[in-house]
C-alpha atoms as a PDB file:
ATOM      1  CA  UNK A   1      70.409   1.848 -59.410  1.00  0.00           C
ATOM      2  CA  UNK A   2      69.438   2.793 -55.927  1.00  0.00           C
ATOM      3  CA  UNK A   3      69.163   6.197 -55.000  1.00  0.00           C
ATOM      4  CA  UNK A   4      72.142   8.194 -53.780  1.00  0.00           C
ATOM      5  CA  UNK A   5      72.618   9.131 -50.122  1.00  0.00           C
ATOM      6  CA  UNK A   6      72.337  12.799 -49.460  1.00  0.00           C
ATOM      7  CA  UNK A   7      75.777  13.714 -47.642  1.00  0.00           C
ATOM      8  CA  UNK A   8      74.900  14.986 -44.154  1.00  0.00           C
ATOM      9  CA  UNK A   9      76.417  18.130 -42.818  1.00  0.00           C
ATOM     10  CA  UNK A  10      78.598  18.490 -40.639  1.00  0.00           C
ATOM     11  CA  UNK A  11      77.720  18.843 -36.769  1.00  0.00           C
ATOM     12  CA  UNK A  12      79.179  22.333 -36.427  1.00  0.00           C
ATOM     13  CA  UNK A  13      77.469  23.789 -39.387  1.00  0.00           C
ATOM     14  CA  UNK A  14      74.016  22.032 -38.610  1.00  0.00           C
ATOM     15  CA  UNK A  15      74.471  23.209 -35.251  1.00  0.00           C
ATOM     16  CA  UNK A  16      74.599  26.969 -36.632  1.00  0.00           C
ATOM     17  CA  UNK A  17      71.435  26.336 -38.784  1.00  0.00           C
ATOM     18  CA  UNK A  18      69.176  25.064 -36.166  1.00  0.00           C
ATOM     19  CA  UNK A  19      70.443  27.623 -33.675  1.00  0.00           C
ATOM     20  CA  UNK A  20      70.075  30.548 -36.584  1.00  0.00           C
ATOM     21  CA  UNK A  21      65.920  29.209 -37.065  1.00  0.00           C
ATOM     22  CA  UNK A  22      65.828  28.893 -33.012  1.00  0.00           C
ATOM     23  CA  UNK A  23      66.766  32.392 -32.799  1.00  0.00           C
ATOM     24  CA  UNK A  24      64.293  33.465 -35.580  1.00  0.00           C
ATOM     25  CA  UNK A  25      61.517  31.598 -33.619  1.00  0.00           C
ATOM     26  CA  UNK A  26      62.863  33.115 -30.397  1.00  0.00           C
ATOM     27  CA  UNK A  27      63.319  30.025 -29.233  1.00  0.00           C
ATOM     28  CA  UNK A  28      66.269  30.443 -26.869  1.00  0.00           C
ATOM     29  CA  UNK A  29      65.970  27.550 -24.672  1.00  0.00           C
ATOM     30  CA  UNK A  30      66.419  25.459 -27.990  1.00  0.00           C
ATOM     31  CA  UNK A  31      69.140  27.737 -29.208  1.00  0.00           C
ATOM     32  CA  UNK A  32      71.108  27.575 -26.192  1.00  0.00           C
ATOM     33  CA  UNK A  33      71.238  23.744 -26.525  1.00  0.00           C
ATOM     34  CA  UNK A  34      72.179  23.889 -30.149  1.00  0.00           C
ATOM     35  CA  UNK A  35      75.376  26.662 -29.075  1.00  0.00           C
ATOM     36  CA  UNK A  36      76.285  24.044 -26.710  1.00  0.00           C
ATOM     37  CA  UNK A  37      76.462  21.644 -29.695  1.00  0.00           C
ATOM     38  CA  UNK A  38      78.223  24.047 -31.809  1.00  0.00           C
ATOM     39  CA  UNK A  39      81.116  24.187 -29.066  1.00  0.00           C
ATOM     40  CA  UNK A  40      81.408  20.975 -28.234  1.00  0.00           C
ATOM     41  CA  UNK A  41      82.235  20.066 -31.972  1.00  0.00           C
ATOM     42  CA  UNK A  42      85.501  21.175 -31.226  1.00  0.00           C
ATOM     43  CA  UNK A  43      86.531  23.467 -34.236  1.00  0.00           C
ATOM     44  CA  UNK A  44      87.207  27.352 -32.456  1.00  0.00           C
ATOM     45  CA  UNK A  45      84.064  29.632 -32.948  1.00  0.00           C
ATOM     46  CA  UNK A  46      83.875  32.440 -35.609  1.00  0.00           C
ATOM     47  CA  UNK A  47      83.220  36.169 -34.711  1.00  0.00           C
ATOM     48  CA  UNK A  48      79.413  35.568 -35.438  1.00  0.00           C
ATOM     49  CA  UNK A  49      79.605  32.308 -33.742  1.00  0.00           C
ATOM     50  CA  UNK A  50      81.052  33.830 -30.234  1.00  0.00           C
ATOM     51  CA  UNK A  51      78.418  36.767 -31.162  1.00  0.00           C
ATOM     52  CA  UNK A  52      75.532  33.685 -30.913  1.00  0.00           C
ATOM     53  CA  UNK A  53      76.734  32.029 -28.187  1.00  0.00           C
ATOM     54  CA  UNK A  54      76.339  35.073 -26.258  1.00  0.00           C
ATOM     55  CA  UNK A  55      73.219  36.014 -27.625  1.00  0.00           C
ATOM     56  CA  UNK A  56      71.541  32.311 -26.474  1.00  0.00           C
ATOM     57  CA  UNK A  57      72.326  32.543 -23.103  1.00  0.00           C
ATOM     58  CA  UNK A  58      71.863  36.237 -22.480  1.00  0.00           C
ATOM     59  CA  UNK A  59      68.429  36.040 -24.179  1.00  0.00           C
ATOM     60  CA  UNK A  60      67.921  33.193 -22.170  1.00  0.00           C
ATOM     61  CA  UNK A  61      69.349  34.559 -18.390  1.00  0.00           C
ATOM     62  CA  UNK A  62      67.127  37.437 -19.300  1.00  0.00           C
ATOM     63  CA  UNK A  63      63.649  35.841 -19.707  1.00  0.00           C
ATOM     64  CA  UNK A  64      64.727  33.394 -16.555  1.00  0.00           C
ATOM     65  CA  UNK A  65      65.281  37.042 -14.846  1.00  0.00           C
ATOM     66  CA  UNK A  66      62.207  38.360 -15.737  1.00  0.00           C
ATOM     67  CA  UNK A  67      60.394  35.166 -14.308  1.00  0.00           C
ATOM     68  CA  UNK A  68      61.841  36.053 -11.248  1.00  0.00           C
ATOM     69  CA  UNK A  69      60.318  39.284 -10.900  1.00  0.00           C
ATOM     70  CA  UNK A  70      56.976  37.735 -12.103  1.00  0.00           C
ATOM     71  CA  UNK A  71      56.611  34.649 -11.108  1.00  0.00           C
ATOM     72  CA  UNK A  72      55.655  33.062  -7.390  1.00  0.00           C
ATOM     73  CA  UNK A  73      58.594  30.443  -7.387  1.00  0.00           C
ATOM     74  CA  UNK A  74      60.961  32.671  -7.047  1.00  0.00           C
ATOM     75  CA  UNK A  75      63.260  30.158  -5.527  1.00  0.00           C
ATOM     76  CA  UNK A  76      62.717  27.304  -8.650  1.00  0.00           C
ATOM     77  CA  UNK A  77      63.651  30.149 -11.052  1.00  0.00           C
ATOM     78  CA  UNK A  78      66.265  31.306  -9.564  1.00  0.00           C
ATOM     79  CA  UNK A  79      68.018  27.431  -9.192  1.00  0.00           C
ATOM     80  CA  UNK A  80      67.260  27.461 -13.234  1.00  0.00           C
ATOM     81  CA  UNK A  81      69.426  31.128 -13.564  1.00  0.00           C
ATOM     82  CA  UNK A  82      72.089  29.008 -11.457  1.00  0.00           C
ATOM     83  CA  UNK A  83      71.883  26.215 -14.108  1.00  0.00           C
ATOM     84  CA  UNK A  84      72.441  28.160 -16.704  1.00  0.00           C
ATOM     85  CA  UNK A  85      75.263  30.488 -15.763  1.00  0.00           C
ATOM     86  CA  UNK A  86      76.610  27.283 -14.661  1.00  0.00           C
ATOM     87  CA  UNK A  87      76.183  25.453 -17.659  1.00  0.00           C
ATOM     88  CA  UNK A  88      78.454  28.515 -19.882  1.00  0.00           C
ATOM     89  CA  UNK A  89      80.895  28.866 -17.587  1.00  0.00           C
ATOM     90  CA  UNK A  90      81.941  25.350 -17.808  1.00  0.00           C
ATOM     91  CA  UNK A  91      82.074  26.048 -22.128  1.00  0.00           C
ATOM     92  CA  UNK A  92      84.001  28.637 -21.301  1.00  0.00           C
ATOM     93  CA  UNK A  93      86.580  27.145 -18.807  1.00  0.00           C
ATOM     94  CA  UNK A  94      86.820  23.885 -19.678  1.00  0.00           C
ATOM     95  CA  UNK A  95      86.237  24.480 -23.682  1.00  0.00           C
ATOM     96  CA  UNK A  96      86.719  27.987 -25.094  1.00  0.00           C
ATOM     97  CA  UNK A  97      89.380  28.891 -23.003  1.00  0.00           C
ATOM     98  CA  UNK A  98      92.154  26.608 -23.064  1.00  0.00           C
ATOM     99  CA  UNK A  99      91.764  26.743 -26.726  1.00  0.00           C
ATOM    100  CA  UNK A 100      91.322  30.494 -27.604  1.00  0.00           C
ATOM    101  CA  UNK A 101      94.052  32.679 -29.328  1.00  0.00           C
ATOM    102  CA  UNK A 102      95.394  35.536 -28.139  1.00  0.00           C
ATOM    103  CA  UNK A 103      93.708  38.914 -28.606  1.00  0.00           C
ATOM    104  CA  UNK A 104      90.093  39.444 -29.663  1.00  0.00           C
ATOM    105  CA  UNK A 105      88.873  35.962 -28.754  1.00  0.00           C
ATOM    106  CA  UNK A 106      90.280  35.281 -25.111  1.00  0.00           C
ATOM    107  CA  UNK A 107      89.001  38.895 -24.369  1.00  0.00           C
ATOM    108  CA  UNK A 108      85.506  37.958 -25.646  1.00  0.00           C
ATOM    109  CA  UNK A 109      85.346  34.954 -23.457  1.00  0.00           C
ATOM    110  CA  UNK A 110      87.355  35.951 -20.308  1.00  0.00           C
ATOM    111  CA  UNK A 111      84.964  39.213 -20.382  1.00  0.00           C
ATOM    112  CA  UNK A 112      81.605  36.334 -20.649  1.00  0.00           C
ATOM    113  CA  UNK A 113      82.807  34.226 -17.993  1.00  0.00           C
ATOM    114  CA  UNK A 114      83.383  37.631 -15.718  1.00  0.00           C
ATOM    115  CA  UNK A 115      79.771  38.362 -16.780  1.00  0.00           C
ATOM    116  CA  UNK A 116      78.807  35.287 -15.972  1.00  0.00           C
ATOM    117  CA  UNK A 117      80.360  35.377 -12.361  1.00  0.00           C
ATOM    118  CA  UNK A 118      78.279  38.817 -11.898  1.00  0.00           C
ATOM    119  CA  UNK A 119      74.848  37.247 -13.057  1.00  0.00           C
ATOM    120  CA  UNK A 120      75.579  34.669 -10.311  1.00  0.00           C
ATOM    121  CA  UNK A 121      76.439  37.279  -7.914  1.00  0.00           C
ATOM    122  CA  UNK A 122      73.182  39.332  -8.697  1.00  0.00           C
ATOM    123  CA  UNK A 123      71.056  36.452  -6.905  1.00  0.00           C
ATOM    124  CA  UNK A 124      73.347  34.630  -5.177  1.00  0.00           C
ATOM    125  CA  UNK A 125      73.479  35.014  -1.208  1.00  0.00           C
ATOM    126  CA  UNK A 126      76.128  34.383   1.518  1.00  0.00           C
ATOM    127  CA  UNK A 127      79.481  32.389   0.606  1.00  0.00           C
ATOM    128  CA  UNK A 128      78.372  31.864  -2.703  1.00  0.00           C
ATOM    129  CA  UNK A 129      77.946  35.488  -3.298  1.00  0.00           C
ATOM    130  CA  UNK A 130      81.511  36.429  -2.164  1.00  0.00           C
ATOM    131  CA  UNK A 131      82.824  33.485  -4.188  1.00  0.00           C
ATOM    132  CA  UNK A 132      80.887  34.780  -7.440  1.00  0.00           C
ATOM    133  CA  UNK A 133      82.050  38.591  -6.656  1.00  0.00           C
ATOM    134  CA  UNK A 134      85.650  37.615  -6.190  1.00  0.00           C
ATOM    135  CA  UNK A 135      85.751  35.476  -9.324  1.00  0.00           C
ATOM    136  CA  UNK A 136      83.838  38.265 -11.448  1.00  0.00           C
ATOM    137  CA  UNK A 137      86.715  40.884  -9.980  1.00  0.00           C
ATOM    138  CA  UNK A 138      89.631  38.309 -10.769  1.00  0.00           C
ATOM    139  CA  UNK A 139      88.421  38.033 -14.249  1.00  0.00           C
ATOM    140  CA  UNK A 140      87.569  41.188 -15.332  1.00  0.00           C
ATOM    141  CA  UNK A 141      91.202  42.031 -14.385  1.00  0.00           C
ATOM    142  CA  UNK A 142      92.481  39.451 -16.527  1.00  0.00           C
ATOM    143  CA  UNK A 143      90.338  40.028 -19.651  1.00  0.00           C
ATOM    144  CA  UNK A 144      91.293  44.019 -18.997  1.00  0.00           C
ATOM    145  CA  UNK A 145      94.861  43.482 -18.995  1.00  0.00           C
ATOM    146  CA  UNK A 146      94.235  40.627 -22.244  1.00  0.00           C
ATOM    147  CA  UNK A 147      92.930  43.704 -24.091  1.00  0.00           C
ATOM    148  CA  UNK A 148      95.108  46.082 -22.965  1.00  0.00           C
ATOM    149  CA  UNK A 149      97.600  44.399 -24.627  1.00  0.00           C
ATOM    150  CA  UNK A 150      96.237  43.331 -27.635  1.00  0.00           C
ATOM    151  CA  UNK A 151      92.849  45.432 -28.779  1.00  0.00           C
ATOM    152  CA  UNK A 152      93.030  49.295 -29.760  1.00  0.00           C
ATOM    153  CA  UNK A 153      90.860  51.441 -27.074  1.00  0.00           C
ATOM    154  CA  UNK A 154      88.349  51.480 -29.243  1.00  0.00           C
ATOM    155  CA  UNK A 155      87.733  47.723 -30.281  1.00  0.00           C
ATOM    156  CA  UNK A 156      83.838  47.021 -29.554  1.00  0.00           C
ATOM    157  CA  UNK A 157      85.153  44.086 -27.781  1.00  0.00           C
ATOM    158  CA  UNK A 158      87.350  46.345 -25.253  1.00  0.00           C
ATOM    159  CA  UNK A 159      84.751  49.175 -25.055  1.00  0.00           C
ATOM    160  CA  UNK A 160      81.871  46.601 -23.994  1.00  0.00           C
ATOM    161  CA  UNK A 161      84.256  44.725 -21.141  1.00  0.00           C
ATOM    162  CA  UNK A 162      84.920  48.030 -20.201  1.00  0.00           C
ATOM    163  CA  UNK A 163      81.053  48.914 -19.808  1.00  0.00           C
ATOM    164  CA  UNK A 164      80.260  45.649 -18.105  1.00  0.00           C
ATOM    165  CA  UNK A 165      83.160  45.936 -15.475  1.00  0.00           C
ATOM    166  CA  UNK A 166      82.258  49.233 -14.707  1.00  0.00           C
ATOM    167  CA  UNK A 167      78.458  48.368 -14.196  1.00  0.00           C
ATOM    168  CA  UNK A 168      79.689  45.333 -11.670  1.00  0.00           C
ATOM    169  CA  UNK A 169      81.436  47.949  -9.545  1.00  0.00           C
ATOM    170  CA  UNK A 170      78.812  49.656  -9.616  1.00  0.00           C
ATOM    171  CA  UNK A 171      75.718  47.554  -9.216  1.00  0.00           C
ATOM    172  CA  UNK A 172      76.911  44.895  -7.287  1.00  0.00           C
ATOM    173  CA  UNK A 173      79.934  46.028  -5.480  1.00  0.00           C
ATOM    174  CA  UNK A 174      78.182  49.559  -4.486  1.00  0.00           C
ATOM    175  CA  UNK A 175      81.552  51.240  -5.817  1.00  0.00           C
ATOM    176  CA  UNK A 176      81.010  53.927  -7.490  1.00  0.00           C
ATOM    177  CA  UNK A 177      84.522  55.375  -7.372  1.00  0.00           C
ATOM    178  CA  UNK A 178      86.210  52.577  -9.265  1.00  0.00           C
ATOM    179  CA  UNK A 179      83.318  52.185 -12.018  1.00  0.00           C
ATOM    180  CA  UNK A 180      83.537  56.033 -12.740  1.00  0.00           C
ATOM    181  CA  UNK A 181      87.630  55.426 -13.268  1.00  0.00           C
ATOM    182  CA  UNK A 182      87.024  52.569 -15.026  1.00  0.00           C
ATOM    183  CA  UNK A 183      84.109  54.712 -17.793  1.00  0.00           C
ATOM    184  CA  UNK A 184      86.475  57.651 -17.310  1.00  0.00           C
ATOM    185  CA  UNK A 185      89.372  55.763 -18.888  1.00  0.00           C
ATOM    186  CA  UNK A 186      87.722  53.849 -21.498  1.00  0.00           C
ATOM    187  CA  UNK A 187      85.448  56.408 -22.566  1.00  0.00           C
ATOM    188  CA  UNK A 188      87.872  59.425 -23.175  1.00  0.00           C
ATOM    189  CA  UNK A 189      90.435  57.869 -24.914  1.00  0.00           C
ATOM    190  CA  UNK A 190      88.469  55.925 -27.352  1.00  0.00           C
ATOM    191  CA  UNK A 191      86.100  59.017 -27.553  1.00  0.00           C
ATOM    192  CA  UNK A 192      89.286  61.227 -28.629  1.00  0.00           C
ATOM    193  CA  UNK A 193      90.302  58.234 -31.601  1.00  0.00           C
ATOM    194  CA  UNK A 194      87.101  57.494 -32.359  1.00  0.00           C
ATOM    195  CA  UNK A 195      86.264  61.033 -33.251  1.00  0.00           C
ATOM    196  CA  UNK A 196      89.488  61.609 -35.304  1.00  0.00           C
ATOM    197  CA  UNK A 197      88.781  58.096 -37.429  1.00  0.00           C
ATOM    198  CA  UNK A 198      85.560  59.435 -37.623  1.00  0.00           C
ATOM    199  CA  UNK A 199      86.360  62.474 -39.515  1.00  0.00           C
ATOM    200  CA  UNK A 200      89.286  61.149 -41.759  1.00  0.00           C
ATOM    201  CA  UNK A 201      87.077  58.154 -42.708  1.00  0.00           C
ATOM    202  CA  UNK A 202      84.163  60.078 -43.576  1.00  0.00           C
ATOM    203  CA  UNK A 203      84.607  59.893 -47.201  1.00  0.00           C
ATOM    204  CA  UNK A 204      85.459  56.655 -47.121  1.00  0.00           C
ATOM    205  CA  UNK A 205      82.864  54.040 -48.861  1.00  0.00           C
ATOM    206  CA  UNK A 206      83.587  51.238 -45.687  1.00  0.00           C
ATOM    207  CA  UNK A 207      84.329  53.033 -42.282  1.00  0.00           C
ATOM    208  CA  UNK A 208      86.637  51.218 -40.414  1.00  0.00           C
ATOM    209  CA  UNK A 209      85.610  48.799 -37.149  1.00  0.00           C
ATOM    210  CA  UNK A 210      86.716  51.561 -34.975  1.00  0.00           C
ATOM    211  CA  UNK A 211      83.841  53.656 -36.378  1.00  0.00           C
ATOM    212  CA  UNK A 212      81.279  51.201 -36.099  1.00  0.00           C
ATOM    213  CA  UNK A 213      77.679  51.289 -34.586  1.00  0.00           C
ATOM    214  CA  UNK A 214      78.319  49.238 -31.467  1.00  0.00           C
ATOM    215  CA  UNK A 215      81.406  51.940 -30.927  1.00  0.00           C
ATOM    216  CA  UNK A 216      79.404  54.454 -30.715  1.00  0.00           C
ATOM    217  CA  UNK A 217      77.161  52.969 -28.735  1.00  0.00           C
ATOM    218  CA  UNK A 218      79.114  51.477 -26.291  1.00  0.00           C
ATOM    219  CA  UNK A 219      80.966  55.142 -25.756  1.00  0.00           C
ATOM    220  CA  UNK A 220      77.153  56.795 -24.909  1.00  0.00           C
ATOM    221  CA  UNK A 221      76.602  54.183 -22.560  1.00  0.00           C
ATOM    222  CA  UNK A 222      80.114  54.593 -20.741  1.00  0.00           C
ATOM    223  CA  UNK A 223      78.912  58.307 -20.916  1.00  0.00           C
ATOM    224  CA  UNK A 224      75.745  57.828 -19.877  1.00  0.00           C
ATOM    225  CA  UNK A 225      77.315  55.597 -16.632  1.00  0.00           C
ATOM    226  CA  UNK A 226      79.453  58.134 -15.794  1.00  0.00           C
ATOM    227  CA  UNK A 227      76.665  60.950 -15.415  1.00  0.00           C
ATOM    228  CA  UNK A 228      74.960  58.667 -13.150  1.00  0.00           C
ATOM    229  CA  UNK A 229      77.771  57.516 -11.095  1.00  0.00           C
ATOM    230  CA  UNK A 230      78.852  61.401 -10.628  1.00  0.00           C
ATOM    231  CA  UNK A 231      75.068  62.384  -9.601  1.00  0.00           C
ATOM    232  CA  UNK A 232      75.594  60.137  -6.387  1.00  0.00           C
ATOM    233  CA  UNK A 233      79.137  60.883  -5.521  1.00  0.00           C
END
């Protein structure tokens, strides 16, 4: 008898492995491209998917950022920034999107794609940079009022678009005004709740979401913003 094909996985979940050992290698260029795969299968992403797909590019923009600073081809560098931001944006808009459900997923990607617009806008100059500011400020208005809607104030989700909004108004709008309202909402309310969970879950063997490490954190940094934004007005 002849030996018995192994059954091959499928090309989301073998997407997930390779980008899970790419990661582990810090191999981000490679995990990018396996992300890419993973959407492009066309089943929606998990939580810890979305979480990865983020992860791969960010880790990625970051070390192409740091080659800026470093390197002498400033200009070839930068092009390769362009590529990528490029490259998740169109996931995002022409993928992710028009698929996503209400709630905790279109937040998480309208709130990338606005990030995505302000990466652009960071190095971008002239028409391009007005057409990556205005897109950043469009969509960081829609993924506000997305979780406004549907996410409690203190949702890590909500709490971090909050952050990044407020860090675009200030860094690359100059306006420091509108990201200490925008800390100043987001960080007192869900600083009020979170406190209060905090204390009636205490006893509890699995705190809630709301009480969470990335809550926290994203609350000090909101803080942290807000100090300062208030030291220059």
């Amino acid at each position: 008898m002849g030996r018995r094909k192994q059954a091959s996985l499928p090309p989301e979940e073998e997407a997930i492995i390779l980008a899970n050992v790419a990661e582990r290698a810090e191999r981000y260029d490679d995990m990018v491209e396996y992300m890419k795969d993973r959407v492009k299968a066309g089943k929606a992403l998990s939580r810890e998917e979305r979480e990865m797909l983020a992860a791969a590019f960010k880790e990625e923009a970051d070390k192409e950022k740091n080659a800026a600073l470093t390197s002498g081809y400033l200009t070839k560098v930068r092009l390769e920034l362009q590529g990528l931001c490029i490259q998740i944006l169109e996931l995002i808009e022409g993928i992710l999107l028009p698929k996503a459900e209400n709630g905790e997923p279109m937040v998480f990607y309208k709130k990338l794609q606005a990030d995505y617009y302000r990466y652009l806008a960071e190095f971008l100059e002239g028409d391009g940079h007005k057409e990556a500011v205005a897109s950043a400020i469009e969509v960081y208005a829609d993924a506000t009022a997305e979780a406004e809607r549907h996410l409690m104030v203190t949702h890590p989700v909500r709490l971090g678009l909050a952050l990044n909004y407020a860090v675009f108004q200030q860094v690359i709008r100059k306006d420091d005004s509108s990201a200490v309202r925008i800390a100043k909402v987001a960080s007192s309310i869900s600083f009020v709740i979170f406190t209060k969970q905090s204390k009636t879950l205490r006893t509890a063997q699995k705190p809630s979401e709301a009480c969470t490490g990335p809550v926290r954190m994203h609350i000090c940094r909101l803080c942290g913003l807000l100090k300062a934004c208030h030291r220059k007005l």
